[in-house]
Structure formats: C-alpha cells, structure tokens
N, C-alpha and C. Protein backbone atom coordinates (compact mmCIF):
# COMPACT_ATOMS: atom_id res chain seq x y z
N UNK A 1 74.73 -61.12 7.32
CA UNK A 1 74.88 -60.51 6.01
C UNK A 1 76.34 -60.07 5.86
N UNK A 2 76.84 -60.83 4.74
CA UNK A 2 78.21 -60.01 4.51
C UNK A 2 78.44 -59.12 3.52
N UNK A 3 79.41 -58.56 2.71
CA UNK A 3 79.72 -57.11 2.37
C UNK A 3 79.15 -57.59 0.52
N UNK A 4 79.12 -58.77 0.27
CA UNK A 4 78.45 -58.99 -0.92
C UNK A 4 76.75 -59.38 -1.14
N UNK A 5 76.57 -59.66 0.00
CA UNK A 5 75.06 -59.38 0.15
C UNK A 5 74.63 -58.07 0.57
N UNK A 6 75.04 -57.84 1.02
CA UNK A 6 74.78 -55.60 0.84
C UNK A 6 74.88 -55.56 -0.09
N UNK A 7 76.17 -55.98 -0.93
CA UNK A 7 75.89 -55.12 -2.03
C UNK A 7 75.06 -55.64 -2.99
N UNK A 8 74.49 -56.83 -2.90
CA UNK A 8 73.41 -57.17 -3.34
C UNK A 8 72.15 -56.42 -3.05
N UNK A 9 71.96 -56.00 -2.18
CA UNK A 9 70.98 -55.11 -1.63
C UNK A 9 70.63 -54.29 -1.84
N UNK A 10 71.75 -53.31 -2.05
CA UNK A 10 71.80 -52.02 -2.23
C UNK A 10 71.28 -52.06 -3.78
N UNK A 11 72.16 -52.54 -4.72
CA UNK A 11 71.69 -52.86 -6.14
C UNK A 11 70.41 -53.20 -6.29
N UNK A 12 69.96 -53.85 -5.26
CA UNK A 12 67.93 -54.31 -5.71
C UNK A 12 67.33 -53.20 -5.62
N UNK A 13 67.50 -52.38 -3.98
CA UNK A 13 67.13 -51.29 -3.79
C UNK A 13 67.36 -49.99 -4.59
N UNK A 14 68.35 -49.93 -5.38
CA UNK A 14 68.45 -48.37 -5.69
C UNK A 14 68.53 -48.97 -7.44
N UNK A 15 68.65 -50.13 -7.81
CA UNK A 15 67.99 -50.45 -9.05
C UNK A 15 69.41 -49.49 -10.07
N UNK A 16 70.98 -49.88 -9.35
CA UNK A 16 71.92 -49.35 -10.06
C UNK A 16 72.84 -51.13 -10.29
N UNK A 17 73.75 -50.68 -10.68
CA UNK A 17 74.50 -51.92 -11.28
C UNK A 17 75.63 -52.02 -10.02
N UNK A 18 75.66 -53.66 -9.61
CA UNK A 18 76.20 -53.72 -8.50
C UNK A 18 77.45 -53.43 -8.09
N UNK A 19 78.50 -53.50 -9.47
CA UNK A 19 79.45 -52.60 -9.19
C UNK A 19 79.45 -51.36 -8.87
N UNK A 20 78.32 -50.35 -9.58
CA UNK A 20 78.22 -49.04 -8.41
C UNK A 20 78.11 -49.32 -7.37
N UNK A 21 77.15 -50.05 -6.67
CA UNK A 21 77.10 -50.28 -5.27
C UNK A 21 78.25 -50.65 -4.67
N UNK A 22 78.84 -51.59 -5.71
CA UNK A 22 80.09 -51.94 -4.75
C UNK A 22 80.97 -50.46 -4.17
N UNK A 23 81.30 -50.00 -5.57
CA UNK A 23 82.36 -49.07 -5.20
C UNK A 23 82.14 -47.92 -4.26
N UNK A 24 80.50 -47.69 -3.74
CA UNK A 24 79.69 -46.66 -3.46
C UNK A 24 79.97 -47.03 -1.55
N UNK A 25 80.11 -48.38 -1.92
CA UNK A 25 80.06 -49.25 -0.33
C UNK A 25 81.92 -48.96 0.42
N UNK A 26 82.51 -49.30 -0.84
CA UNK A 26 83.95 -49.47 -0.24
C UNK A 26 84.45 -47.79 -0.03
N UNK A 27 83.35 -46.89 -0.76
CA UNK A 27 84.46 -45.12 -0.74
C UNK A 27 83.37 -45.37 0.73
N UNK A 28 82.27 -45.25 0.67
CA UNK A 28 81.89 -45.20 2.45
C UNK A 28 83.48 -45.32 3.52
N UNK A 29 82.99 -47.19 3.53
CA UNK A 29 83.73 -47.84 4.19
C UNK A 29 85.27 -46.95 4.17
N UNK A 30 85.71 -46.58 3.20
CA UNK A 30 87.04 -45.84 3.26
C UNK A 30 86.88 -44.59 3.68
N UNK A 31 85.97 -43.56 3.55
CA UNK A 31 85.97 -42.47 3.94
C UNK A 31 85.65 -42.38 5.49
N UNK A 32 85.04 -43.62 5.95
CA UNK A 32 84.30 -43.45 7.98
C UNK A 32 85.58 -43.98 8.65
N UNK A 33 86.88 -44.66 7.51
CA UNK A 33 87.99 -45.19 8.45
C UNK A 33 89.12 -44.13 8.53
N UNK A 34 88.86 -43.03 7.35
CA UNK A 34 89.85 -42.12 7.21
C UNK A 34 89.59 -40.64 8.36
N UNK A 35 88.15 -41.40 8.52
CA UNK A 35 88.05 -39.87 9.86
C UNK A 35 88.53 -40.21 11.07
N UNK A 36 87.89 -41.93 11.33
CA UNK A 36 88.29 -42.62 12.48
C UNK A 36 89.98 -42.22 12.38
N UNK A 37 90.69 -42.23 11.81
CA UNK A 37 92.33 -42.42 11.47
C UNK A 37 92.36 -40.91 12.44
N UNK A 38 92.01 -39.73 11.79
CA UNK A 38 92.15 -38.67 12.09
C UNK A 38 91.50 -38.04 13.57
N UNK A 39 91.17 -39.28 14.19
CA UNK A 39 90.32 -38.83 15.13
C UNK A 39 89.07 -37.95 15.53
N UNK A 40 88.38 -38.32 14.14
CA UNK A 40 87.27 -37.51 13.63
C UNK A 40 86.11 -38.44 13.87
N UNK A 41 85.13 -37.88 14.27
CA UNK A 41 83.22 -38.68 14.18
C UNK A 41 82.59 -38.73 13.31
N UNK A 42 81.53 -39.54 12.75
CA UNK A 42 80.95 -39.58 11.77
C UNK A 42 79.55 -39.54 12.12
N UNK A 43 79.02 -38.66 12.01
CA UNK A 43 77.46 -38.79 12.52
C UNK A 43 76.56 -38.92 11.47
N UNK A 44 75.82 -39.98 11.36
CA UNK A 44 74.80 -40.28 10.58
C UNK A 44 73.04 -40.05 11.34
N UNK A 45 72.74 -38.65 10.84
CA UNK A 45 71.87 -38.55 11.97
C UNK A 45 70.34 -39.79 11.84
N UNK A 46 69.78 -40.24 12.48
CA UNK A 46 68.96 -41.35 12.71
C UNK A 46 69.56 -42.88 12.42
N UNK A 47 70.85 -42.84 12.13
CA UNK A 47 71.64 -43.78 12.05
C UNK A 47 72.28 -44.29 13.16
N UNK A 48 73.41 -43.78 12.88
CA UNK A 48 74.27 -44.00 14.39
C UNK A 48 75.48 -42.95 14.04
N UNK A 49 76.64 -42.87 15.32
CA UNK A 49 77.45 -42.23 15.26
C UNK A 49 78.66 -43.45 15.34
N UNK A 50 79.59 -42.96 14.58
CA UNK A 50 81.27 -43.68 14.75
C UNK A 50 82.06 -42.71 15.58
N UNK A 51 82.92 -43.47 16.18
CA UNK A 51 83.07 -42.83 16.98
C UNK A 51 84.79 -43.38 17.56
N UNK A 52 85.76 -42.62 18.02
CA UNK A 52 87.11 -43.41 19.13
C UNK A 52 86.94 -43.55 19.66
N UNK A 53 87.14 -44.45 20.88
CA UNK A 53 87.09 -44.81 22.45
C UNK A 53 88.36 -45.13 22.58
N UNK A 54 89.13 -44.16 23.49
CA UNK A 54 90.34 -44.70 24.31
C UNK A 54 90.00 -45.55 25.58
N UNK A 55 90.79 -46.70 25.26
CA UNK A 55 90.65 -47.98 26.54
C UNK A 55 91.87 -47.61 27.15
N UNK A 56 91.93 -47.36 28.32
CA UNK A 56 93.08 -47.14 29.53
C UNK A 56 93.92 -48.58 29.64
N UNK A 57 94.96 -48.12 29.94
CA UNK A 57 95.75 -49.78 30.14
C UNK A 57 95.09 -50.12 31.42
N UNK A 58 95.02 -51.55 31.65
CA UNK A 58 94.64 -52.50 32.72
C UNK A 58 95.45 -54.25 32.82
N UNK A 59 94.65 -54.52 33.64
CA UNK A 59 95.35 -55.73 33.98
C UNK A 59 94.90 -56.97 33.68
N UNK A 60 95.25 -57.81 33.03
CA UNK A 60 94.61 -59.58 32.22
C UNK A 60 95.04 -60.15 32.99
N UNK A 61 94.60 -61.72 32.80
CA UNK A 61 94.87 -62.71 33.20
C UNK A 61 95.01 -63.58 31.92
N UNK A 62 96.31 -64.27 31.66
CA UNK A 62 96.54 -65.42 30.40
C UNK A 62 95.40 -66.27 30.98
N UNK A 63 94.54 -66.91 30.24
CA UNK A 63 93.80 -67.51 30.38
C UNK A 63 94.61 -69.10 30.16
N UNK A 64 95.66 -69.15 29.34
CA UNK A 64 96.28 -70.74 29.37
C UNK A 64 97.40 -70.84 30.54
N UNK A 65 97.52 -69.57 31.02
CA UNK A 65 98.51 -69.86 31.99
C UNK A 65 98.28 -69.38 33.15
N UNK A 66 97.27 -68.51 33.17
CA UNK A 66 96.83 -68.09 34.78
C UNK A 66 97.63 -66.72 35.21
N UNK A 67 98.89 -66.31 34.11
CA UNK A 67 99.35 -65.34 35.18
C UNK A 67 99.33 -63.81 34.11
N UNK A 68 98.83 -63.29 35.50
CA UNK A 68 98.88 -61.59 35.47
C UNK A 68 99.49 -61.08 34.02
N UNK A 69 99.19 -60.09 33.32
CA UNK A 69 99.58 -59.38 32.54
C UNK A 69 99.02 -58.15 32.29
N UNK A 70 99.96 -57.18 31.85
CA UNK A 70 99.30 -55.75 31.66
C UNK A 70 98.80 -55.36 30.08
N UNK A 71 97.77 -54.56 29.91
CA UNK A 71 97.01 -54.78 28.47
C UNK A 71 97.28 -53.51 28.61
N UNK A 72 97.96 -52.72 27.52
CA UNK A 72 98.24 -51.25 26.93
C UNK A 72 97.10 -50.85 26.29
N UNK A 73 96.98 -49.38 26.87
CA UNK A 73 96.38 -48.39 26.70
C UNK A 73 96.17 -48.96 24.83
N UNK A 74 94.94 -48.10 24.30
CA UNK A 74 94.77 -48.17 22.92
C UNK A 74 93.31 -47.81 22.46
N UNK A 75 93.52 -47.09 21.07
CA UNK A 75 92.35 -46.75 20.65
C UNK A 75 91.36 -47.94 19.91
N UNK A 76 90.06 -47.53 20.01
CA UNK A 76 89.29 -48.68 19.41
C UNK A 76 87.80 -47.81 18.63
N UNK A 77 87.77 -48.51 17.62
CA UNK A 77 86.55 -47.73 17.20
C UNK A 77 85.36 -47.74 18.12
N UNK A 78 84.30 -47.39 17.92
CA UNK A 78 83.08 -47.40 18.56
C UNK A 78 81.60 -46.96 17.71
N UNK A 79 80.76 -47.85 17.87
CA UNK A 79 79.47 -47.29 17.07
C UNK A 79 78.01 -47.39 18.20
N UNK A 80 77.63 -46.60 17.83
CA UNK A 80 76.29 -46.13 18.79
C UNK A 80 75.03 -45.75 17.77
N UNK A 81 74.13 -46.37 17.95
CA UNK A 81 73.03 -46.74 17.30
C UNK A 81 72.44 -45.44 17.49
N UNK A 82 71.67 -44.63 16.21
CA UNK A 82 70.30 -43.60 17.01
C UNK A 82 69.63 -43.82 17.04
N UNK A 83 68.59 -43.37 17.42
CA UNK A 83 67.01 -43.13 18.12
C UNK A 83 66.61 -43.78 17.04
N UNK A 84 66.38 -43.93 15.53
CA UNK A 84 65.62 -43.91 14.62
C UNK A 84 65.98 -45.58 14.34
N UNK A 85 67.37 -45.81 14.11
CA UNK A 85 68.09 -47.17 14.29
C UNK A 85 67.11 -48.07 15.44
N UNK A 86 67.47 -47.56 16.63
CA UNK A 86 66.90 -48.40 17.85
C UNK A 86 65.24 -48.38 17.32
N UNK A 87 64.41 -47.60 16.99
CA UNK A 87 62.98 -47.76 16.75
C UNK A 87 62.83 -48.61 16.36
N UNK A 88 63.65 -48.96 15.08
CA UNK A 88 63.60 -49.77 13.94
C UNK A 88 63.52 -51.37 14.26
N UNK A 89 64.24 -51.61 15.09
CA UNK A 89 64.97 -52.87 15.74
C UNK A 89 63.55 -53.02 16.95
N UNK A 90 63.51 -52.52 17.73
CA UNK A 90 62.53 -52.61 18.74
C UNK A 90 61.72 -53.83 18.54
C-alpha cells in the first residue's frame, strides 16, 4: 500500500473528502518527523512507538571490492509495534 492508497482509505473510512485525508496524512507524517528531528518519541498507545536509535560506528566490508571500511556513528529512526498492533497481525 502506498501513501495514495491510504489515502484512499482513510477517505472510505471516515467518509471525508480525500484531500482532507490527504492533508490530515502529510501534517501526521510532518509532525512524527519534526519530533524525530528534535529527538522526541511519539507514542501511539496500542499502536506503536517512533522512536531514535543511535547506531555506533563499526566496521564494513565493500562488497565490490572486498576491503575494510569504517561506517560512522548515526542516528536512525525506529518503530516498535504495540501489544494491540501485534494482536492484530497475529
């Protein structure tokens, strides 16, 4: 499913005009990246949580060339499913 079939979705489901949905989808989408920015969580309770994960620098291998390289430290988002999510899926 991509971001125009949601918002197809959302519009069947809540029976609004899909440009609300749209714009309803993208202030989300903008508001869970502006906490991530700030190093902030987003907890959606029976949803899931968003979340930072700092990855420590470590060590690669070029896969076309075989040799050693070091991968810098860096932040990465992270999402974790809840209890109510995982039921769902089961």
């Amino acid at each position: 499913m991509n971001k125009a079939d949601l918002v197809e979705l959302m519009a069947k489901n809540t029976k609004l005009p899909k440009s609300t949905c749209k714009d309803c989808l993208e202030a989300f989408i903008a508001s869970v990246t502006q906490a991530l920015k700030q190093n902030k969580s987003v907890v959606l309770t029976g949803f899931g949580t968003f979340t930072v994960m700092k990855r420590k620098k470590r060590v690669g291998v070029n896969p076309a060339t075989g040799k050693k390289m070091e991968i810098p430290a860096k932040k990465v988002p992270k999402f974790k499913a809840g209890k109510t999510l995982k039921s769902v899926i089961k």
